[in-house]
C-alpha atoms as a PDB file:
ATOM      1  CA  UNK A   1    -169.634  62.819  86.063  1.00  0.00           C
ATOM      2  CA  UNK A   2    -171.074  59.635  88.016  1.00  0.00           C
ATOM      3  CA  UNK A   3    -171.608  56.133  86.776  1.00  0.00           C
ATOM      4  CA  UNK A   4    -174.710  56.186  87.276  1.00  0.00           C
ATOM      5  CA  UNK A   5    -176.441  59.426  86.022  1.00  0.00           C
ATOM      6  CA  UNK A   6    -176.661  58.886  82.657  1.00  0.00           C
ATOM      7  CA  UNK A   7    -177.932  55.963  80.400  1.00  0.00           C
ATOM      8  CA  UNK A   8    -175.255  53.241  79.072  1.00  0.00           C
ATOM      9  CA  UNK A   9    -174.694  54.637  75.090  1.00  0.00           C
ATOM     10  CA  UNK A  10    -172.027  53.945  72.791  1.00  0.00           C
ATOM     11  CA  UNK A  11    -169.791  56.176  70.301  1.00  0.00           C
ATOM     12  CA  UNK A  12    -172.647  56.428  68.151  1.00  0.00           C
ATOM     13  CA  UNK A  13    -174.943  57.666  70.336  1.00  0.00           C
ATOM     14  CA  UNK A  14    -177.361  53.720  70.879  1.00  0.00           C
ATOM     15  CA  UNK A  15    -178.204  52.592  73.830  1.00  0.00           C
ATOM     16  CA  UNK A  16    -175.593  49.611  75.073  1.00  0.00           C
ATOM     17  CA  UNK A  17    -177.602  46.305  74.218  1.00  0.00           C
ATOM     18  CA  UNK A  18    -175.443  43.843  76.900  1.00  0.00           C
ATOM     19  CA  UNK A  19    -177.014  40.819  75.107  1.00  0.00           C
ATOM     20  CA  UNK A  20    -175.768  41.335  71.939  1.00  0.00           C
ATOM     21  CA  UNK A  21    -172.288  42.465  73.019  1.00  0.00           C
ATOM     22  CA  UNK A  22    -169.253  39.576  72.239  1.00  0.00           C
ATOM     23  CA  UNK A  23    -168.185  40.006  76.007  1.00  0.00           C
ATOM     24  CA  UNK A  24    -171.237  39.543  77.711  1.00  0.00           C
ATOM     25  CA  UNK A  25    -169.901  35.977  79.786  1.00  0.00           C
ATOM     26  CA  UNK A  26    -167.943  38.428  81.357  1.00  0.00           C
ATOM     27  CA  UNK A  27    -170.991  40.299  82.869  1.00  0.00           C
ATOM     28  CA  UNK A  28    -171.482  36.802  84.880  1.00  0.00           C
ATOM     29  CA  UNK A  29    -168.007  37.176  85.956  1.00  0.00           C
ATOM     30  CA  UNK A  30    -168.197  40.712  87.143  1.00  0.00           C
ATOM     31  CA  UNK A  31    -165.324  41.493  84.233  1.00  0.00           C
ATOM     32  CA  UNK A  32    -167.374  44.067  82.509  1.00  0.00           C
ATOM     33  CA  UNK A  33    -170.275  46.028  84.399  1.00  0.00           C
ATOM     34  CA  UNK A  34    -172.694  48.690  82.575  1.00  0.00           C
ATOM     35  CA  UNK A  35    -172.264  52.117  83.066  1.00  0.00           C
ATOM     36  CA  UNK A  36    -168.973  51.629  84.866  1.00  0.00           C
ATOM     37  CA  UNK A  37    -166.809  49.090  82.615  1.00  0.00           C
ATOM     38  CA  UNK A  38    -167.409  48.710  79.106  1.00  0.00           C
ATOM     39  CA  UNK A  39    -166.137  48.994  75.836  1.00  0.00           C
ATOM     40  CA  UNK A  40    -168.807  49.432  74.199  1.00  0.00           C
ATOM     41  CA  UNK A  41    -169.101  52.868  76.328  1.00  0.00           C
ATOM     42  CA  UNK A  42    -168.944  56.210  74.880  1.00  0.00           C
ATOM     43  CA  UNK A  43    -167.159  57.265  77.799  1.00  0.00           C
ATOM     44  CA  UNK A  44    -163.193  57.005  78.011  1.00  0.00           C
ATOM     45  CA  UNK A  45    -162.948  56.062  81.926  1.00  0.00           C
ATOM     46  CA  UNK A  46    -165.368  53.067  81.591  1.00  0.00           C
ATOM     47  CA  UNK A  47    -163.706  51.775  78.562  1.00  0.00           C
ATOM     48  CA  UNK A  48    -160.534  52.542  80.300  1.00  0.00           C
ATOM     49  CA  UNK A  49    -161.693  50.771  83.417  1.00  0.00           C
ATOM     50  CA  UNK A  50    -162.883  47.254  81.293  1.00  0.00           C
ATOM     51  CA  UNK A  51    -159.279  47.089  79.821  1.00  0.00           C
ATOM     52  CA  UNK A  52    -157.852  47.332  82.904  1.00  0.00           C
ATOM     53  CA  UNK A  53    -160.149  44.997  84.163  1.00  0.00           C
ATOM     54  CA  UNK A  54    -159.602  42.708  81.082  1.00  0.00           C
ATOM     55  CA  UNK A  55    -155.874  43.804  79.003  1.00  0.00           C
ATOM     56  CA  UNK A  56    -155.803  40.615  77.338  1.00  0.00           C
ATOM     57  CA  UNK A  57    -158.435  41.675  75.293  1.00  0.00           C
ATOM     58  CA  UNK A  58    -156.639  44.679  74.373  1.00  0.00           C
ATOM     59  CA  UNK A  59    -154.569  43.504  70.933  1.00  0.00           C
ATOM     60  CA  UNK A  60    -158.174  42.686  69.636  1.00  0.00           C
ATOM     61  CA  UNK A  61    -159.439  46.393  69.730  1.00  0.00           C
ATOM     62  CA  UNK A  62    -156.818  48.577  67.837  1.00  0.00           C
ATOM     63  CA  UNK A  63    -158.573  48.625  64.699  1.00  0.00           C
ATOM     64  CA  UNK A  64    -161.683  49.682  66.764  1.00  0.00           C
ATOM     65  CA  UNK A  65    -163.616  52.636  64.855  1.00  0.00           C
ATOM     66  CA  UNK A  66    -163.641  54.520  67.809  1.00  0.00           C
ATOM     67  CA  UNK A  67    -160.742  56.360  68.371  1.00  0.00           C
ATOM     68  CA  UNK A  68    -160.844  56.526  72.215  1.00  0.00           C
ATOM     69  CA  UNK A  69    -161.082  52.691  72.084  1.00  0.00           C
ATOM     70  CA  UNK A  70    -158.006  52.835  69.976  1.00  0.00           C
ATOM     71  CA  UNK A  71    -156.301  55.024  72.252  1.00  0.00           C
ATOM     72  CA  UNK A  72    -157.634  53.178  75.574  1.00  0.00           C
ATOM     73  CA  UNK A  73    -156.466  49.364  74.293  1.00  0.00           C
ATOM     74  CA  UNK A  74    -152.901  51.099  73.154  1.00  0.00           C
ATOM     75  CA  UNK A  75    -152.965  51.615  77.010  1.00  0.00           C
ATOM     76  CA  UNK A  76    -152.747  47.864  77.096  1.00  0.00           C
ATOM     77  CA  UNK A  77    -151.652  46.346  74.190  1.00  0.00           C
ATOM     78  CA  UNK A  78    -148.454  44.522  73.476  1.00  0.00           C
ATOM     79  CA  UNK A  79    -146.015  46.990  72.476  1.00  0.00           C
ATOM     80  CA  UNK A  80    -145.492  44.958  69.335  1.00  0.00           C
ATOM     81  CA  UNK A  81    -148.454  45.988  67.971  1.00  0.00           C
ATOM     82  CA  UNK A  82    -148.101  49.635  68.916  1.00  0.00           C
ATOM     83  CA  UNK A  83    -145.885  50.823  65.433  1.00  0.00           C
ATOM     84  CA  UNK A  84    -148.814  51.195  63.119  1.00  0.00           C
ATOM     85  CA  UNK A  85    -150.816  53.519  65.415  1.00  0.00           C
ATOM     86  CA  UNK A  86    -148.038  56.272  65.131  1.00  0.00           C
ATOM     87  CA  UNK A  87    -149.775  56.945  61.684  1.00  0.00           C
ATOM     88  CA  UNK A  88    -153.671  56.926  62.760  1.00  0.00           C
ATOM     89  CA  UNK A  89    -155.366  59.455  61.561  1.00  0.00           C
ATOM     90  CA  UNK A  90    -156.002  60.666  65.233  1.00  0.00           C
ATOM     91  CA  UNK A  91    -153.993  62.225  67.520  1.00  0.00           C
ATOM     92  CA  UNK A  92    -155.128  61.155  70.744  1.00  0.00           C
ATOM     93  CA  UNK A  93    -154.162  57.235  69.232  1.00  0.00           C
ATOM     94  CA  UNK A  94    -150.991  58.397  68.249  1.00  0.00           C
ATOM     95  CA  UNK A  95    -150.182  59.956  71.547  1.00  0.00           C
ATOM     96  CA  UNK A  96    -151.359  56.564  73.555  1.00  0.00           C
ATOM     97  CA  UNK A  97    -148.798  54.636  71.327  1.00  0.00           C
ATOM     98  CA  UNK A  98    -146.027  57.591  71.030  1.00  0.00           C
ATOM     99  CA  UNK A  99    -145.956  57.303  75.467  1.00  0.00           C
ATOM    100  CA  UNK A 100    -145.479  53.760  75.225  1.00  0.00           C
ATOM    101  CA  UNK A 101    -142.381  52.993  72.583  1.00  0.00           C
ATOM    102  CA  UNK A 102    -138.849  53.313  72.527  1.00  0.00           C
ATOM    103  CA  UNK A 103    -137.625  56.583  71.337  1.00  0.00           C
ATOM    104  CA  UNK A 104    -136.658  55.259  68.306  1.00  0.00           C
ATOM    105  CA  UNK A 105    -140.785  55.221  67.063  1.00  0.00           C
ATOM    106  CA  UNK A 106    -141.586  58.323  68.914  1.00  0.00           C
ATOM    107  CA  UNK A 107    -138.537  60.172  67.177  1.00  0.00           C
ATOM    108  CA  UNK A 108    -140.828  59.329  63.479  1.00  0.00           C
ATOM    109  CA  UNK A 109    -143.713  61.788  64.659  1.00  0.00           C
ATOM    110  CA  UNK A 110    -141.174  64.921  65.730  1.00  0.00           C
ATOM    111  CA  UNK A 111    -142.729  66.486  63.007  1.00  0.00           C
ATOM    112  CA  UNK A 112    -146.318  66.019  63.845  1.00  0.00           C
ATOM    113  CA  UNK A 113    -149.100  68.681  63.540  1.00  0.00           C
ATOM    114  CA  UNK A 114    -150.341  67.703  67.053  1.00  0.00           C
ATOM    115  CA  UNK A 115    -148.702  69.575  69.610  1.00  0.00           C
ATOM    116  CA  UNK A 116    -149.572  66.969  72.712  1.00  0.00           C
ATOM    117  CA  UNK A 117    -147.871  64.307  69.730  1.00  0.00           C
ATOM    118  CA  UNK A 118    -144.768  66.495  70.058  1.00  0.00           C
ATOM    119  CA  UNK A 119    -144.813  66.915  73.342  1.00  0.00           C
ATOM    120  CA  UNK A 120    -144.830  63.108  74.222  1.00  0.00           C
ATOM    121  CA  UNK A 121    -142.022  63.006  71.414  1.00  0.00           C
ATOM    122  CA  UNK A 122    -140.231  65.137  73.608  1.00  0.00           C
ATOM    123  CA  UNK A 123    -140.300  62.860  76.787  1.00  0.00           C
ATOM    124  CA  UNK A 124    -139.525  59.775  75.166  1.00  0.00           C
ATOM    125  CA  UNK A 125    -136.563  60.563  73.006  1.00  0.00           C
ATOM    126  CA  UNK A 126    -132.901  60.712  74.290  1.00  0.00           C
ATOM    127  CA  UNK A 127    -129.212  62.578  73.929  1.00  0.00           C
ATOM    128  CA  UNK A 128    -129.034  64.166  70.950  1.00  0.00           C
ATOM    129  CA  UNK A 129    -132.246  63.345  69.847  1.00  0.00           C
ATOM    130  CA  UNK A 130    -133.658  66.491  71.901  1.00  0.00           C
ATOM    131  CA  UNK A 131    -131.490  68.523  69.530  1.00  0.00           C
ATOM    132  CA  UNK A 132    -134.181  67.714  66.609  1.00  0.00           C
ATOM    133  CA  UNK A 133    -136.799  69.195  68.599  1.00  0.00           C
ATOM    134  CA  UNK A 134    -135.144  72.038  70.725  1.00  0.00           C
ATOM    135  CA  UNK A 135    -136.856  74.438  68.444  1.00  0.00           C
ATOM    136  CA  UNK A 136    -139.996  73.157  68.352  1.00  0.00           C
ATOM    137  CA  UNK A 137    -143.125  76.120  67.826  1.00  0.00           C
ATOM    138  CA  UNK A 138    -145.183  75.024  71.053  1.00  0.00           C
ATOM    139  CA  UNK A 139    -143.046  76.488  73.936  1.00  0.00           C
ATOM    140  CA  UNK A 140    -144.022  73.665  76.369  1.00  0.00           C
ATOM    141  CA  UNK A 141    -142.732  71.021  73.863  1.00  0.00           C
ATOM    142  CA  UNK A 142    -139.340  73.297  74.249  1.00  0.00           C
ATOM    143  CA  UNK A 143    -140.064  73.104  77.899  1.00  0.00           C
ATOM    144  CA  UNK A 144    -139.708  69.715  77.831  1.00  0.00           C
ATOM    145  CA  UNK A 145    -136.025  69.622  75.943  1.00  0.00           C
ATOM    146  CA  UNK A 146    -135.091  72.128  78.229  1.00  0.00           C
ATOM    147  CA  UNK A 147    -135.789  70.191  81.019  1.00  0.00           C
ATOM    148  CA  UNK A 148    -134.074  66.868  79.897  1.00  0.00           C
ATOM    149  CA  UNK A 149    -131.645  67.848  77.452  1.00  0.00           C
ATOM    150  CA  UNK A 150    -127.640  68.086  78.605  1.00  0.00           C
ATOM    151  CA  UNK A 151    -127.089  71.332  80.157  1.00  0.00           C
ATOM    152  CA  UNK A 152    -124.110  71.360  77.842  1.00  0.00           C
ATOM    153  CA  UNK A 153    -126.942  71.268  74.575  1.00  0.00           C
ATOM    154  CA  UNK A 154    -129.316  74.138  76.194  1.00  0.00           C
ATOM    155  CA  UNK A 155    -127.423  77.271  74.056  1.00  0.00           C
ATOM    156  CA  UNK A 156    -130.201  76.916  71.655  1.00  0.00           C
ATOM    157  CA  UNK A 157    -132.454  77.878  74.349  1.00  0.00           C
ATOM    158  CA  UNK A 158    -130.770  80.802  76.272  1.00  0.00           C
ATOM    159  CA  UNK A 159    -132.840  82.962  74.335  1.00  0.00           C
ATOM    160  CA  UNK A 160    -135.886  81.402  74.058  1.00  0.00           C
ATOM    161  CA  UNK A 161    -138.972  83.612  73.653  1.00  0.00           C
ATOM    162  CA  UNK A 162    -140.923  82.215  76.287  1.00  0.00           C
ATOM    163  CA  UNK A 163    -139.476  83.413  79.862  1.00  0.00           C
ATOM    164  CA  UNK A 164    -140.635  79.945  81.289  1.00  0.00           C
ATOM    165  CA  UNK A 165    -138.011  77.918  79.132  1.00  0.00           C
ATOM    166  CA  UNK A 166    -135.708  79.964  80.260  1.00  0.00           C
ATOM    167  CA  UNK A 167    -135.867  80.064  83.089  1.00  0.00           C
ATOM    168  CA  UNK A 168    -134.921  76.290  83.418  1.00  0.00           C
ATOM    169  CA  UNK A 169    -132.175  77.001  80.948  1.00  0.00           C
ATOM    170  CA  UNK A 170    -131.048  79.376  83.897  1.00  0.00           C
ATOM    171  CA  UNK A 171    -131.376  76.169  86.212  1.00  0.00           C
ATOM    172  CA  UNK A 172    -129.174  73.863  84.349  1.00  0.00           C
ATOM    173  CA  UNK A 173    -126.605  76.242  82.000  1.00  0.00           C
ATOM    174  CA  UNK A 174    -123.154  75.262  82.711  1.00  0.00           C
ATOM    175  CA  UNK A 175    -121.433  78.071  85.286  1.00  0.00           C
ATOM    176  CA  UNK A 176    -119.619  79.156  82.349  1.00  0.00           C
ATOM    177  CA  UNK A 177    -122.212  80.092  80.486  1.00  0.00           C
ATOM    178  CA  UNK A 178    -124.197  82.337  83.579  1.00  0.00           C
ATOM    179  CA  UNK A 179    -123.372  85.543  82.170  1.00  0.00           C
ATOM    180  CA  UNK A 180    -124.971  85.280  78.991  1.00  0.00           C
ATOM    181  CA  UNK A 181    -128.038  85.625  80.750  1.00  0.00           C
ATOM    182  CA  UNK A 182    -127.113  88.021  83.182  1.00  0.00           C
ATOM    183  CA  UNK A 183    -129.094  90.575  81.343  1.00  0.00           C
ATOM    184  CA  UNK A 184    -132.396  88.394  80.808  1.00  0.00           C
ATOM    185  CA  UNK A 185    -135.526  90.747  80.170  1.00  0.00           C
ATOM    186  CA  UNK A 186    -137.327  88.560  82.342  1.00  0.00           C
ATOM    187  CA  UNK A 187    -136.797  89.402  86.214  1.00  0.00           C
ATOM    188  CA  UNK A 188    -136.981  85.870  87.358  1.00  0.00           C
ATOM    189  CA  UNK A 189    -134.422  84.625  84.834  1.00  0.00           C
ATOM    190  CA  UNK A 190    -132.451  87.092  86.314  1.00  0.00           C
ATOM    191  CA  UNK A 191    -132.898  86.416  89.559  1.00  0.00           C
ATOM    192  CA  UNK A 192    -132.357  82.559  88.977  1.00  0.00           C
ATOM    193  CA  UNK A 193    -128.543  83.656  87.296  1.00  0.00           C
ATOM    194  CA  UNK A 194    -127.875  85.838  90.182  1.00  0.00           C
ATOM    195  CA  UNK A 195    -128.846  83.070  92.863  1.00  0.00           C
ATOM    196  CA  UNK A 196    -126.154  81.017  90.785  1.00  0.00           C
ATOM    197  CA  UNK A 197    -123.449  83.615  90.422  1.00  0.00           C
ATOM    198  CA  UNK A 198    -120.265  83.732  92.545  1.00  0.00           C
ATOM    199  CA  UNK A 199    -120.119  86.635  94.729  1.00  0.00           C
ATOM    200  CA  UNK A 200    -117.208  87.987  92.796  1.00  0.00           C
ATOM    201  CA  UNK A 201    -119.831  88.515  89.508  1.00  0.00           C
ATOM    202  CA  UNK A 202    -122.642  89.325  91.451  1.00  0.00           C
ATOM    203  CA  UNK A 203    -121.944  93.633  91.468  1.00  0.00           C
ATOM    204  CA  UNK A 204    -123.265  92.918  87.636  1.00  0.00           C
ATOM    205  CA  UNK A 205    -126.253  92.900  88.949  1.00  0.00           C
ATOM    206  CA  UNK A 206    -126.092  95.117  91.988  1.00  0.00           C
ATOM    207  CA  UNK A 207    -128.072  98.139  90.074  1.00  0.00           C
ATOM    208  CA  UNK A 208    -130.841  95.436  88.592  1.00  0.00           C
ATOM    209  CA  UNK A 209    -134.332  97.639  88.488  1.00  0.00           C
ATOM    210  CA  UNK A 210    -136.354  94.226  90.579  1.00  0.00           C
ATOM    211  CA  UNK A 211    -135.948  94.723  94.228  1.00  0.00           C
ATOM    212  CA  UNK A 212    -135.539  90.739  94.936  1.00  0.00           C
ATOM    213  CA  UNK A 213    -132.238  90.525  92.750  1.00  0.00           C
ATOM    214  CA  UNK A 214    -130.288  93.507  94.216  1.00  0.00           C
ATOM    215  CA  UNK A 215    -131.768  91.661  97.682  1.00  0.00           C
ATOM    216  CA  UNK A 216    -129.857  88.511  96.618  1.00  0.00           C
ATOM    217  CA  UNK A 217    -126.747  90.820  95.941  1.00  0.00           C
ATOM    218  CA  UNK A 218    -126.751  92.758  98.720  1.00  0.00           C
ATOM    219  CA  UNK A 219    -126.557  89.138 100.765  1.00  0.00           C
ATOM    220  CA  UNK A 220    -123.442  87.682  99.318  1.00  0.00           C
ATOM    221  CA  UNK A 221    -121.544  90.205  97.304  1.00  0.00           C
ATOM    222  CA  UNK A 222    -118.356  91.171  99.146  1.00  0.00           C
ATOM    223  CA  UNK A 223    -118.384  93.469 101.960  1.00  0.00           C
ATOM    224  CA  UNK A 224    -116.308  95.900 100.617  1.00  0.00           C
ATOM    225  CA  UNK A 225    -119.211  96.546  97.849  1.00  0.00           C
ATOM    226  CA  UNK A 226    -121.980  97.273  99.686  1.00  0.00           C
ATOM    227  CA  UNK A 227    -121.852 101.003 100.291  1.00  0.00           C
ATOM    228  CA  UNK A 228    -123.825 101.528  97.067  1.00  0.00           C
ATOM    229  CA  UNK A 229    -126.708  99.148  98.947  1.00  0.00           C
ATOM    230  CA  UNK A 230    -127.370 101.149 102.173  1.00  0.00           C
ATOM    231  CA  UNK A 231    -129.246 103.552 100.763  1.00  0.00           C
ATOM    232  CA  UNK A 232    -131.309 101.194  98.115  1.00  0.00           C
ATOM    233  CA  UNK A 233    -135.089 102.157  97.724  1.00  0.00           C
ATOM    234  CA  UNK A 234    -136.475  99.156  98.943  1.00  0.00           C
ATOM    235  CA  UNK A 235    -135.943  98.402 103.203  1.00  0.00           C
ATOM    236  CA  UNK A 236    -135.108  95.188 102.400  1.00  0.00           C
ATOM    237  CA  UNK A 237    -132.236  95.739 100.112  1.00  0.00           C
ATOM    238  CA  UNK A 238    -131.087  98.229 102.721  1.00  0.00           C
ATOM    239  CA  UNK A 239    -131.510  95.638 106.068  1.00  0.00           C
ATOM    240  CA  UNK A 240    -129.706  93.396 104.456  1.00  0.00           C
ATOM    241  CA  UNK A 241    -127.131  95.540 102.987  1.00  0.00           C
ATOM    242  CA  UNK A 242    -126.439  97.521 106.562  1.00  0.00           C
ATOM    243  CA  UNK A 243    -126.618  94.276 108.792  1.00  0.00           C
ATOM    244  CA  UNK A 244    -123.770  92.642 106.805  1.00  0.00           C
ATOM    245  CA  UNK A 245    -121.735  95.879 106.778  1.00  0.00           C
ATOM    246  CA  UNK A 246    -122.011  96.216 110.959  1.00  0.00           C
ATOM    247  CA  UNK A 247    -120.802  92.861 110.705  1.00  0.00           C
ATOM    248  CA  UNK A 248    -117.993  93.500 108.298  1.00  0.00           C
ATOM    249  CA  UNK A 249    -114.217  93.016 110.130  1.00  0.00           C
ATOM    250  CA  UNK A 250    -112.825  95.943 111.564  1.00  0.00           C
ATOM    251  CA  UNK A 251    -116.336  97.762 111.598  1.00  0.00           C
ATOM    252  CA  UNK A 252    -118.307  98.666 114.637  1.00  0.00           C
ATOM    253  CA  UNK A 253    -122.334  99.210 115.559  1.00  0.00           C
ATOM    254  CA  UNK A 254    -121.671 102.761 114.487  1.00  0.00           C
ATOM    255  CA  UNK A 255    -121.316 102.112 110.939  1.00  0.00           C
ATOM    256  CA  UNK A 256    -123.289 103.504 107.910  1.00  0.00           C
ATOM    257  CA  UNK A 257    -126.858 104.409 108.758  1.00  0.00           C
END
């Protein structure tokens, strides 16, 4: 929405008196400009834009009524102030405050009933600390552990329910740990294992019902192990499969067909 298509009103629905309003010097200064920086604005980006036009006035306004005023100054605030907001009562506030501390305050709201809450929770703590939220409900919070959590901690995950998470689990697993996956319902978990597994391990997957896996076997599995891949349903399985076993030592144009 523009700046200037609607009229200046506040979180309570008034009109925006400039006159009355304890920053109006700053009008003269061009620090604060209706309809397009103000905190007395019932729109986040023009409070948003007056903090970041003014963030030393930011401490003063995290008591504000309005939550998205309380959310916008923790944006700016000194972080020393931050602590109390991880118990507002809303969870936009506490998510403005959870981005912005150490781990060690974020880690107090793993628990939360806000999923976004858990979520930031997710980014900001460390180590171990993923451990207390690897099983989180909301798969994208679990999305987020997977992502930054040692590959050596990600066996909670290997069977996640959600195909996404696991697919990063694929990503990162430790080699040793490949071929607990290897039989994945989801085809692109699968295929992510098989574009990790050494040749040698690969015929585990030469018979896999997707067409794009027994492709990525049929290009590196030994030589000697493609006979059961010239004749594969799908052309490019087969392509694949005969070009590298013309090309195989010892074996002319006249091989296979």
């Amino acid at each position: 929405m523009s700046d200037d298509i609607d009229e200046a009103r506040n979180w309570q629905d008034k009109q925006v008196d400039c006159a009355r309003c304890a920053h109006a010097d700053l009008k003269a200064s061009g620090r604060c400009q209706p309809k397009h920086a103000c905190v007395d604005d019932r729109y986040t980006q023009r409070v948003d834009r007056f903090f970041d036009w003014n963030p030393e006035l930011a401490d003063t306004y995290l008591a504000h009524p309005y939550f998205e005023v309380r959310a916008t100054a923790a944006k700016f605030a000194s972080l020393f102030l931050l602590p109390p907001l991880l118990a507002d009562d809303d969870e936009t506030v506490r998510s403005s405050a959870v981005r912005r501390l150490p781990g060690r305050y974020a880690l107090q709201l793993r628990n939360d009933p806000c999923d976004e809450v858990r979520m930031w929770v997710a980014t900001r703590i460390e180590g171990d600390d993923l451990l207390l939220v690897v099983s989180d409900k909301e798969y994208y919070v679990r999305l987020v552990v997977a992502r930054r959590i040692a590959p050596s901690l990600l066996g909670g995950l290997v069977h996640d329910e959600e195909a996404e998470v696991r697919r990063v689990v694929a990503r990162r697993i430790p080699d040793e740990w490949l071929l607990r996956m290897v039989d994945d319902r989801d085809a692109s978990v699968r295929l992510t294992i098989a574009q990790r597994l050494s040749p040698q391990l690969l015929s585990l997957l030469r018979h896999d019902q997707d067409w794009r896996i027994r492709h990525e076997v049929a290009s590196r599995i030994a030589p000697s192990e493609l006979i059961g891949l010239i004749d594969d349903p799908y052309s490019l399985v087969r392509d694949v499969a005969r070009s590298r076993l013309v090309l195989e030592p010892g074996r002319g144009p006249g091989a296979p067909a």
